[in-house]
N, C-alpha and C. Protein backbone atom coordinates (compact mmCIF):
# COMPACT_ATOMS: atom_id res chain seq x y z
N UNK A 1 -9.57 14.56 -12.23
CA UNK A 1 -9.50 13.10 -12.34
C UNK A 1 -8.40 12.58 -11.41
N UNK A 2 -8.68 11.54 -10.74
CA UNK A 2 -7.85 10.80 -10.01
C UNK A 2 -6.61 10.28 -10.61
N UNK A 3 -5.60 10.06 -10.22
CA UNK A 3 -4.38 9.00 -10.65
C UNK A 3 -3.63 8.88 -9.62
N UNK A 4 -3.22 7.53 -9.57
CA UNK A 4 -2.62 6.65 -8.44
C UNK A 4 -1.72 6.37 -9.33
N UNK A 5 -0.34 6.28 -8.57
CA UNK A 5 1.08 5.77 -8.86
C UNK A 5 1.98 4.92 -7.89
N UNK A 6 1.77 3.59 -7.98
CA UNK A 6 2.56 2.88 -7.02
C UNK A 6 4.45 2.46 -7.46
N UNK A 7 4.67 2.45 -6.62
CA UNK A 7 5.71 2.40 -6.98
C UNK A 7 6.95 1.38 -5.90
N UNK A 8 7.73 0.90 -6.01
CA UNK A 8 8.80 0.13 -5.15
C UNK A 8 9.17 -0.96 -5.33
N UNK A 9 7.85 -1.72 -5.65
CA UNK A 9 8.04 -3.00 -5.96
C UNK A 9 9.15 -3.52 -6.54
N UNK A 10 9.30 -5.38 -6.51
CA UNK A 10 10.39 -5.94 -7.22
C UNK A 10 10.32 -7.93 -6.97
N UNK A 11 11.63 -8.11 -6.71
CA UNK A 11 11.95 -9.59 -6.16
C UNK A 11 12.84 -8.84 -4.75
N UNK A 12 12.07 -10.04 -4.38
CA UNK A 12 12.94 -10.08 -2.99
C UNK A 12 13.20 -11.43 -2.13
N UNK A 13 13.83 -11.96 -1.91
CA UNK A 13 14.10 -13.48 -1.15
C UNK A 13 13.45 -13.01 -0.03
N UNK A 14 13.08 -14.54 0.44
CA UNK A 14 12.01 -14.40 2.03
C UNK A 14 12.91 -14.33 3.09
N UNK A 15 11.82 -12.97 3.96
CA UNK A 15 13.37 -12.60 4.78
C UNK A 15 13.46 -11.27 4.47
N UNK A 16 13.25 -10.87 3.39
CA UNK A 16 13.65 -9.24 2.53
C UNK A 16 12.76 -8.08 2.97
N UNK A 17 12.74 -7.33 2.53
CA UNK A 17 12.47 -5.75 3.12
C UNK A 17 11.88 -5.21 1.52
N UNK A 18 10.56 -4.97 1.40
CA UNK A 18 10.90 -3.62 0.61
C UNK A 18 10.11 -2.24 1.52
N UNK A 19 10.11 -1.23 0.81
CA UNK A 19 9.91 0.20 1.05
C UNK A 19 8.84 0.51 -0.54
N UNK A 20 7.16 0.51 -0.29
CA UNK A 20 6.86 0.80 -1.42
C UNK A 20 6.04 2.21 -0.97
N UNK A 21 6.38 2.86 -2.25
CA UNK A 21 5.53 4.08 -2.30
C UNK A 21 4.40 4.64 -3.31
N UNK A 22 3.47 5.59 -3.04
CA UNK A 22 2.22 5.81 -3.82
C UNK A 22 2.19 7.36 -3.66
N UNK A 23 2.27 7.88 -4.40
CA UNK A 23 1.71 9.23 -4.59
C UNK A 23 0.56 9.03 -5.84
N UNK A 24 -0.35 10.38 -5.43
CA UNK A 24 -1.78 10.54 -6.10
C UNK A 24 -1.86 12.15 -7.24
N UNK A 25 -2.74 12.38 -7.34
CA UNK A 25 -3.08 13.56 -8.56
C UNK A 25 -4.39 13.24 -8.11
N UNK A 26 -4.97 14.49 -8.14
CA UNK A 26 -6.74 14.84 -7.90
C UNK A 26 -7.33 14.54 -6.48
N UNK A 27 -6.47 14.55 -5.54
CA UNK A 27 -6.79 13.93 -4.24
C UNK A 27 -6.57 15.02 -3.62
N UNK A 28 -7.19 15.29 -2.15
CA UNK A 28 -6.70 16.58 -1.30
C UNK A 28 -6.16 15.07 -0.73
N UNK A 29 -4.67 15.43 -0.75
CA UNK A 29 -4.02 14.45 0.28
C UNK A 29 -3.94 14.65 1.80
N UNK A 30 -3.78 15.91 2.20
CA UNK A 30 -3.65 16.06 3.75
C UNK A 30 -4.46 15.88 4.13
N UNK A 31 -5.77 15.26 3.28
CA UNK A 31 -7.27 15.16 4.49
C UNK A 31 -7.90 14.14 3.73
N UNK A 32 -7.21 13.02 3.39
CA UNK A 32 -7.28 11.82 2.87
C UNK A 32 -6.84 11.03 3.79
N UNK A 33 -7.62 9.71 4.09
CA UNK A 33 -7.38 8.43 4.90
C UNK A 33 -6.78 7.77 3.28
N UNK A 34 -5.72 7.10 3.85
CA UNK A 34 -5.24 6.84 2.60
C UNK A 34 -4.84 5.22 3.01
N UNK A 35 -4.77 4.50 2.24
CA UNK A 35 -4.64 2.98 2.87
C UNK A 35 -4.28 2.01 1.41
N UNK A 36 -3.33 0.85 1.74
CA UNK A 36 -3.18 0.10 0.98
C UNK A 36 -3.83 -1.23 0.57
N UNK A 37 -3.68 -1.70 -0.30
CA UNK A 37 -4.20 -2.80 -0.50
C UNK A 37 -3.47 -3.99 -1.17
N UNK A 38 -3.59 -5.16 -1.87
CA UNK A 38 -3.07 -6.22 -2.61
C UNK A 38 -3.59 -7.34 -2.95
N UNK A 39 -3.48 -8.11 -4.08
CA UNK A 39 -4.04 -9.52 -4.67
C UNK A 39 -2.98 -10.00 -4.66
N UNK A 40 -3.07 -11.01 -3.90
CA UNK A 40 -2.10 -12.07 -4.33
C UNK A 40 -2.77 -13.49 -4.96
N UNK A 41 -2.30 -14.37 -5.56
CA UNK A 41 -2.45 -15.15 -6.68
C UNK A 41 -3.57 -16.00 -5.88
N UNK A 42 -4.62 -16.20 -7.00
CA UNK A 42 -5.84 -17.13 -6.65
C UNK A 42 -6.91 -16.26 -5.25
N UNK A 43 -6.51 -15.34 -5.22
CA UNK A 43 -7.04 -14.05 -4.15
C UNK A 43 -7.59 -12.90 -4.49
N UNK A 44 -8.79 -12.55 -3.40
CA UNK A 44 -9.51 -11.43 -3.91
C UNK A 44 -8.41 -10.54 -3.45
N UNK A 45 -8.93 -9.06 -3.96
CA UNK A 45 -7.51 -7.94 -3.52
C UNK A 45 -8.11 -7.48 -1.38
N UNK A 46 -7.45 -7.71 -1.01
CA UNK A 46 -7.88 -7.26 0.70
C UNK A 46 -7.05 -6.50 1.19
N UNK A 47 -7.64 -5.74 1.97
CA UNK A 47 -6.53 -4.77 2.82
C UNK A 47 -5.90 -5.07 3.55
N UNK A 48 -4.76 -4.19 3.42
CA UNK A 48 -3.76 -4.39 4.38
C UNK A 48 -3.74 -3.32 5.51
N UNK A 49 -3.56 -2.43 5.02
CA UNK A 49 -3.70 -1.04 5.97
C UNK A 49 -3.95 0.33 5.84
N UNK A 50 -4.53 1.13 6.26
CA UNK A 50 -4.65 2.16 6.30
C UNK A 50 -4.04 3.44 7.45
N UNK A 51 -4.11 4.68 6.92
CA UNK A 51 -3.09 5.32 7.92
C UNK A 51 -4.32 7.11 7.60
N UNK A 52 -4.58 7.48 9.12
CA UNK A 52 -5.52 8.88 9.08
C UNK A 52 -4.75 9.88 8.40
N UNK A 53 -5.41 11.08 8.48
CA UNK A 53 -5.05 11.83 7.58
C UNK A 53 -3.62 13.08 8.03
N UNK A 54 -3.21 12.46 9.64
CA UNK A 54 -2.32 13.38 10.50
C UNK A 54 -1.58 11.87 10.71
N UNK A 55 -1.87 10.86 10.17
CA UNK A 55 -0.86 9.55 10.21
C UNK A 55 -0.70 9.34 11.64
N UNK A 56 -1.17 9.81 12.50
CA UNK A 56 -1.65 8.95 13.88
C UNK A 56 -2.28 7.54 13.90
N UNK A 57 -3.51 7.66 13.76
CA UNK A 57 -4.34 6.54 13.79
C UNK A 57 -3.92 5.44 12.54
N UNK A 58 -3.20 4.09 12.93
CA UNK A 58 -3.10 3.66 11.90
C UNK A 58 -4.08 2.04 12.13
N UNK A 59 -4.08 1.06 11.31
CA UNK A 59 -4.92 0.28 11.13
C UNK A 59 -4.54 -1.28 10.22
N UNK A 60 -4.38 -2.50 10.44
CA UNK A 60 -3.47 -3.31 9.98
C UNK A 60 -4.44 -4.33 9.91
N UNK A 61 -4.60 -5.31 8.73
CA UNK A 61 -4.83 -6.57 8.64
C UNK A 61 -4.24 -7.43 9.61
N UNK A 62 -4.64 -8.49 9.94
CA UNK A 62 -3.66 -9.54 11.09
C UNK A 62 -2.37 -10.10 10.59
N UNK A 63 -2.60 -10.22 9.24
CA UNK A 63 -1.48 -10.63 8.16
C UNK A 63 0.07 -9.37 8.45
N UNK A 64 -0.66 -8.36 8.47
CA UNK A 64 0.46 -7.36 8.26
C UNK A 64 0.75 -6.68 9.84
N UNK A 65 0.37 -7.23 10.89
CA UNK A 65 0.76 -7.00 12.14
C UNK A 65 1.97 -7.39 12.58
N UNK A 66 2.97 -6.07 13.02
CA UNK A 66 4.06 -6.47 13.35
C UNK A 66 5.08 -6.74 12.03
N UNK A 67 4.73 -6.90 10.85
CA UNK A 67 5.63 -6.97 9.62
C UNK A 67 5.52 -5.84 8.91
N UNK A 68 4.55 -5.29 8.69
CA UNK A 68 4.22 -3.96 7.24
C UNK A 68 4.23 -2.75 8.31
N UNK A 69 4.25 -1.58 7.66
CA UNK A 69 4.47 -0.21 8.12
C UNK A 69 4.16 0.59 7.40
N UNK A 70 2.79 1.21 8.11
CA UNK A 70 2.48 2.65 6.89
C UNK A 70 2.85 3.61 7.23
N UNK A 71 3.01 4.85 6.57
CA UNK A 71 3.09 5.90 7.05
C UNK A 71 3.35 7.10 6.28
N UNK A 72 2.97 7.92 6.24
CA UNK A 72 2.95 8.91 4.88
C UNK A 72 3.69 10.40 4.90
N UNK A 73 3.67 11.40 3.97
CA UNK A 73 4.64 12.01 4.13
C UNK A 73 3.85 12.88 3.20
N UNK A 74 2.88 14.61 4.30
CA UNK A 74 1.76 15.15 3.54
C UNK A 74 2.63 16.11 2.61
N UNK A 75 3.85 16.85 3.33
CA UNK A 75 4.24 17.86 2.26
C UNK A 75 4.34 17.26 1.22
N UNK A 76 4.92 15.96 0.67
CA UNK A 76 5.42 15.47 -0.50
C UNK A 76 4.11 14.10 -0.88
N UNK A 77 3.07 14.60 -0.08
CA UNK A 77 1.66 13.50 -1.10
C UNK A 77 2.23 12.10 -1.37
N UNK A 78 2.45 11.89 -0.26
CA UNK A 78 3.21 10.66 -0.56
C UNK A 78 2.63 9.54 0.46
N UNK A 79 2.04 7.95 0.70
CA UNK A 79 2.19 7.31 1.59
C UNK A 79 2.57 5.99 0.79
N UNK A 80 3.33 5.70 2.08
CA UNK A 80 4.50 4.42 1.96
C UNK A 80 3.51 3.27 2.68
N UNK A 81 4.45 2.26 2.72
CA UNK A 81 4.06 0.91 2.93
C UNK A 81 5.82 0.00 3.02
N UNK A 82 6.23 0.04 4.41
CA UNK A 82 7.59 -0.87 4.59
C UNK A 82 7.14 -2.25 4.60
N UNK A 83 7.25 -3.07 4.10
CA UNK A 83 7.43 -4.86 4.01
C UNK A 83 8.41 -5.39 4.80
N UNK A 84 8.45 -5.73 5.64
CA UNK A 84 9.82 -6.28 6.29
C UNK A 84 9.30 -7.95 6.52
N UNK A 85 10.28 -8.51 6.26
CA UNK A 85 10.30 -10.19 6.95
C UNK A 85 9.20 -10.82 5.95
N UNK A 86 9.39 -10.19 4.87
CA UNK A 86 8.59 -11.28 3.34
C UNK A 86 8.44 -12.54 3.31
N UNK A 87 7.38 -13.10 3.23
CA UNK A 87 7.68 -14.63 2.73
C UNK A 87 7.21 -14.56 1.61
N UNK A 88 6.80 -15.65 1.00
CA UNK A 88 6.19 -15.99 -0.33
C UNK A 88 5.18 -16.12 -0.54
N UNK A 89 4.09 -15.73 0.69
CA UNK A 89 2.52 -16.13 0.52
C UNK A 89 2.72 -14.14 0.63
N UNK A 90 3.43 -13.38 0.69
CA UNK A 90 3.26 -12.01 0.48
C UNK A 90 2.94 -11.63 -1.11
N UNK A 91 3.76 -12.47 -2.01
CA UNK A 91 3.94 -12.14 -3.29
C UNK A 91 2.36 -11.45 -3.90
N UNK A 92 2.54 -10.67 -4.99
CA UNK A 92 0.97 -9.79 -5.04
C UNK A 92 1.73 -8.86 -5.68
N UNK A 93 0.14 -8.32 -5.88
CA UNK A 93 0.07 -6.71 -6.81
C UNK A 93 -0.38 -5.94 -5.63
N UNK A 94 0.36 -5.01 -5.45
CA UNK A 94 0.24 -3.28 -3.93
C UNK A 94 -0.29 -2.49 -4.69
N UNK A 95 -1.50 -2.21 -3.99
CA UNK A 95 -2.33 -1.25 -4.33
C UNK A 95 -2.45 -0.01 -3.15
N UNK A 96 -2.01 1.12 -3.61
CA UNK A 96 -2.71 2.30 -2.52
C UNK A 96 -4.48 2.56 -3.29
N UNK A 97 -4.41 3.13 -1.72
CA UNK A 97 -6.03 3.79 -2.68
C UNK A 97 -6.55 4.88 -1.39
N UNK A 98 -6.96 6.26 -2.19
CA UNK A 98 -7.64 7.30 -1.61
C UNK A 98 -9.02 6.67 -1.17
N UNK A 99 -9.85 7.65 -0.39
CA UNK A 99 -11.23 7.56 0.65
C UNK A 99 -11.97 6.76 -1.25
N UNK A 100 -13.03 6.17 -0.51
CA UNK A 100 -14.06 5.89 -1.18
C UNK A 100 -14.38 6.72 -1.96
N UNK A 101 -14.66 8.16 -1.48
CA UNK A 101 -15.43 9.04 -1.92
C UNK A 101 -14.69 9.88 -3.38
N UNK A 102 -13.47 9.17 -3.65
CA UNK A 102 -12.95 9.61 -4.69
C UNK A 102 -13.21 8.04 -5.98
N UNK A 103 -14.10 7.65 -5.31
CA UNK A 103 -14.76 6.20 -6.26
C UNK A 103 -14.51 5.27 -5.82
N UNK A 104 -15.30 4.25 -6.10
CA UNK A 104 -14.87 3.01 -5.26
C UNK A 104 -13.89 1.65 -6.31
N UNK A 105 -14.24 2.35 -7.74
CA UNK A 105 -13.36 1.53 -8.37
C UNK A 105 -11.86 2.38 -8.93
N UNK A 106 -11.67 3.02 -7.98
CA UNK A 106 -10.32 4.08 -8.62
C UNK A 106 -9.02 3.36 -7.62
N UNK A 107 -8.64 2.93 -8.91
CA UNK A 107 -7.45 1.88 -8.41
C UNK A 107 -5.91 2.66 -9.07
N UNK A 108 -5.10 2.16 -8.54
CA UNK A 108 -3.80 2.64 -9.71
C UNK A 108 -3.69 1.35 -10.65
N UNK A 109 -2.36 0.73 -10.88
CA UNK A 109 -1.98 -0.47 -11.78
C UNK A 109 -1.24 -1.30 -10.61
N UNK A 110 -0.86 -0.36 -9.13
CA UNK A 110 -0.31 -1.40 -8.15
C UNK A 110 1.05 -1.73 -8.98
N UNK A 111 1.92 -2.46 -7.94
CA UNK A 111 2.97 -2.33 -7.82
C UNK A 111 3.56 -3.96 -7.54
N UNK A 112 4.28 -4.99 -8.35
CA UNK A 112 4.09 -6.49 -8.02
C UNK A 112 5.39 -6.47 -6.99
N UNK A 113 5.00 -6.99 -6.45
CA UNK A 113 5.82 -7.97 -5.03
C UNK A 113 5.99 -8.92 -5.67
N UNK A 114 7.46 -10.03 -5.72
CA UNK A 114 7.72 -11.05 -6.25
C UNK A 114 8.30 -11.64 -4.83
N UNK A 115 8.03 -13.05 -3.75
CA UNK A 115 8.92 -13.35 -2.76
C UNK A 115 9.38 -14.68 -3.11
N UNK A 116 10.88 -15.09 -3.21
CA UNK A 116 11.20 -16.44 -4.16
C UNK A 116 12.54 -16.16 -3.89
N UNK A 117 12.76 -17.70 -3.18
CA UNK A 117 14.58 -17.89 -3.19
C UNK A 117 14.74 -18.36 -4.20
């Protein structure tokens, strides 16, 4: 069985930085496209980015060009997601999520972003 664990989240004033992370259970991670996602308020959940399975090839919403940063870390099953230069239309629930093929509704609980002076 799958399980997703996000993790980093918080408050942060616009302007702020976070560093969020996701490790999995039931996933071959080193040969997982692994990619994030988020809802923010009155919004369907859309991607943000994804990162290949040797974290070369990576892949960005227009939203998260030049601000967000994926990048993962296979010994320790781990991929991140840096936030830098937050505003308040960022605020949301961070979702990682493994290939399709481990389901298409296999979500974790995500991780809330709060952005608010």
């Amino acid at each position: 069985q799958v399980q997703i664990s996000e993790s980093g989240g918080g408050w942060v004033r616009p302007g702020g930085s976070l560093r969020l992370s996701c490790t999995t259970s039931g996933v071959v991670f080193d040969r997982a496209v692994m990619s994030w996602y988020r809802q923010t308020p009155g919004k369907e959940r859309e991607f943000i980015a994804s990162i290949s399975t040797g974290g070369r090839n990576l892949k960005y919403a227009e939203f998260a060009e030049g601000r967000f940063t994926i990048s993962r870390d296979n010994p320790k099953e781990t991929v991140y997601l840096q936030l830098n230069n937050l505003s308040p239309d960022d605020t949301g629930v961070y979702y990682c999520k493994p290939p399709a093929y481990y389901g298409e509704n296999t979500w974790g609980r995500g991780t809330p972003v709060t952005v608010s002076s």
